[in-house]
Protein backbone atom coordinates (compact mmCIF):
# COMPACT_ATOMS: atom_id res chain seq x y z
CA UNK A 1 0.00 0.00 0.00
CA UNK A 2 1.45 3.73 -0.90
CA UNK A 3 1.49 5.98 2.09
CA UNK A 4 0.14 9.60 2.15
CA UNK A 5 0.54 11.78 4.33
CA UNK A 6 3.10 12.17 7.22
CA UNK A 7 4.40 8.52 6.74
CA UNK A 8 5.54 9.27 3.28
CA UNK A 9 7.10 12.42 4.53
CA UNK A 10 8.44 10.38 7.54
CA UNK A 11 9.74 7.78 5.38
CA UNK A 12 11.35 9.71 2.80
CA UNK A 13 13.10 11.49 5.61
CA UNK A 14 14.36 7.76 6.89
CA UNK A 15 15.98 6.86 3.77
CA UNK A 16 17.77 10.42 3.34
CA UNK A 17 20.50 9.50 0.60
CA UNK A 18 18.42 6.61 -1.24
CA UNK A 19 18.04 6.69 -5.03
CA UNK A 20 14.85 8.08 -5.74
CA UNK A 21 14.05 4.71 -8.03
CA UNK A 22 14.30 3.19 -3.97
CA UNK A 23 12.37 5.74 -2.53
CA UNK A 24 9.52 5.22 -4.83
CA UNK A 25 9.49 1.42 -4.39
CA UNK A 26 9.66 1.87 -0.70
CA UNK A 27 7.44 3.90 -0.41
CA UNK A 28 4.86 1.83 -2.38
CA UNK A 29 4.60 3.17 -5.44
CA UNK A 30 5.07 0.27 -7.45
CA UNK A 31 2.70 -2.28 -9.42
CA UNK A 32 2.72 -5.06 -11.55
CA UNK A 33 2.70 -5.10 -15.61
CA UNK A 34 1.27 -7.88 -17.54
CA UNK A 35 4.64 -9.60 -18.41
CA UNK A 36 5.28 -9.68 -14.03
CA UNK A 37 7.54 -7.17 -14.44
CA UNK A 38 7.52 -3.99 -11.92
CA UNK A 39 6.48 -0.61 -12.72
CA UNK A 40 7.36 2.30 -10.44
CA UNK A 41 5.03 5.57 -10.23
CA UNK A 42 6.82 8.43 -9.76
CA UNK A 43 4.00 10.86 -11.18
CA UNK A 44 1.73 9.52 -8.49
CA UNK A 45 4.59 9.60 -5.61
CA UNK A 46 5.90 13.27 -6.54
CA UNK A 47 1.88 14.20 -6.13
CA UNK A 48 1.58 11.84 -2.55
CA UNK A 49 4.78 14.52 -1.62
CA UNK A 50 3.59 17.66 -2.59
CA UNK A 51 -0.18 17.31 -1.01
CA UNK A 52 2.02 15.63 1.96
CA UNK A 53 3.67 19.26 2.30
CA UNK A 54 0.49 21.21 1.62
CA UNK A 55 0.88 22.20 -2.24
CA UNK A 56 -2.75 21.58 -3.63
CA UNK A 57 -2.29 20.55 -7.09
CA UNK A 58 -5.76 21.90 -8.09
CA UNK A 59 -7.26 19.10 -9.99
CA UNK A 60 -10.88 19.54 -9.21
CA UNK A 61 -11.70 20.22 -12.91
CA UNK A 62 -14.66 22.97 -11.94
CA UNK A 63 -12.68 26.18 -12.16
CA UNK A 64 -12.04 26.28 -15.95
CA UNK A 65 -8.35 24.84 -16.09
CA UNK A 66 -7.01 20.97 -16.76
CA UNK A 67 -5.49 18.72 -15.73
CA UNK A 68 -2.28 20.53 -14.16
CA UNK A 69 -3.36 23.82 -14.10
CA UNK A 70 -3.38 24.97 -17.75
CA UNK A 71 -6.23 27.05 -18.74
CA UNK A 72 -8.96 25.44 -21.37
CA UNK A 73 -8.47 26.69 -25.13
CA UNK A 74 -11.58 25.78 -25.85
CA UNK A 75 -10.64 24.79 -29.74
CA UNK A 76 -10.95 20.90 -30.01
CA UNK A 77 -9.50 19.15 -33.13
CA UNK A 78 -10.81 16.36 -35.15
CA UNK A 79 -8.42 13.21 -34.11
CA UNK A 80 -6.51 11.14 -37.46
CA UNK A 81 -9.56 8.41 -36.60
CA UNK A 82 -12.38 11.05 -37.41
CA UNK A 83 -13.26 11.16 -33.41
CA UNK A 84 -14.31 14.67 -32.46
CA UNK A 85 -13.36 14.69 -28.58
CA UNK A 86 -14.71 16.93 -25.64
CA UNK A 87 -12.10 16.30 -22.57
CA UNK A 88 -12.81 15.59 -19.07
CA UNK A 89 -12.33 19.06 -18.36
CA UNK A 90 -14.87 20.53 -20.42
CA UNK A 91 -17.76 17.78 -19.23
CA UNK A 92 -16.82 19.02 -15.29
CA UNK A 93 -17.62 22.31 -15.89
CA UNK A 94 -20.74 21.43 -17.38
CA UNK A 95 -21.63 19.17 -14.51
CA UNK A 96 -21.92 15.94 -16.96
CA UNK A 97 -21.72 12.42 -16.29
CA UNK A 98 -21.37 8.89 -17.40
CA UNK A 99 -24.32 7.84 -19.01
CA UNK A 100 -25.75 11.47 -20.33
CA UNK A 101 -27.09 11.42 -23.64
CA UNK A 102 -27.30 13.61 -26.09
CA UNK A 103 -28.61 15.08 -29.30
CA UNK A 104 -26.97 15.36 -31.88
CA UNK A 105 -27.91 18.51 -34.32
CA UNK A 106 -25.93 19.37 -37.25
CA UNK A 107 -25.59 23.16 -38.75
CA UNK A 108 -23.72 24.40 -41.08
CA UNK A 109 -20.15 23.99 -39.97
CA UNK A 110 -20.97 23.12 -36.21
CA UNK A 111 -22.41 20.26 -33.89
CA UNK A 112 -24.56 21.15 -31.15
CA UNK A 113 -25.10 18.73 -28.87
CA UNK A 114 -28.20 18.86 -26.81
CA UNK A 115 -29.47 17.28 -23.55
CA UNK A 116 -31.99 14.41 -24.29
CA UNK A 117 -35.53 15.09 -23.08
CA UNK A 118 -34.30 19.05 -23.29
CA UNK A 119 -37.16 21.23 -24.31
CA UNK A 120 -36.59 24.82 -26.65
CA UNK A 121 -36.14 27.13 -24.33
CA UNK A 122 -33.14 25.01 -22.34
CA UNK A 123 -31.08 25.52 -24.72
């Protein structure tokens, strides 16, 4: 199990001159790949440290930014497969979840999507 907290920050104080490759595995950051093979996590350790010593990383997704702070472009591009994609981001601030459905309506030159069950005037 990974520790959080003041036992990561207790424990990375214990092993003082360790690699960090050994600080992540002893700390728990570590799981298994399909071939059996190990597979350390320092993204999720470095985060475990900085919440540990009080940075907030911010990650809510409601105040308009991404994933790591960056502020939403709102442009999306049409991926090499066709697939039109709305991130994570985006959905938050709208207060979507799995499992909402939507209209599609085409224009000229744009896609609204609208709320199934959505009448005129909440649009």
């Amino acid at each position: 199990m990974a520790l959080t907290g003041s036992d990561l920050l207790t424990k990375v104080k214990e092993l003082g001159n360790a690699s960090k490759s050994e600080l992540v595995r002893a700390c728990g950051y570590v799981c298994s790949k399909k071939d059996s093979s190990e597979r350390l996590n320092f993204t999720a350790f470095y985060e475990a440290l900085l919440e540990a010593k009080g940075v907030s990383l911010g990650t809510d997704g409601g105040n308009g930014k991404g994933r790591g702070g960056r502020s939403l472009s709102y442009v999306a591009t049409v991926q090499g497969n066709g697939n039109l994609l709305v991130g994570k981001a985006y959905t938050g601030l709208l207060g979507l979840k799995p499992g909402d459905e939507f209209e599609i309506k085409l224009g000229r030159k744009q896609v609204r999507l609208v709320p199934v069950g959505a009448g005129a005037d909440e649009v």
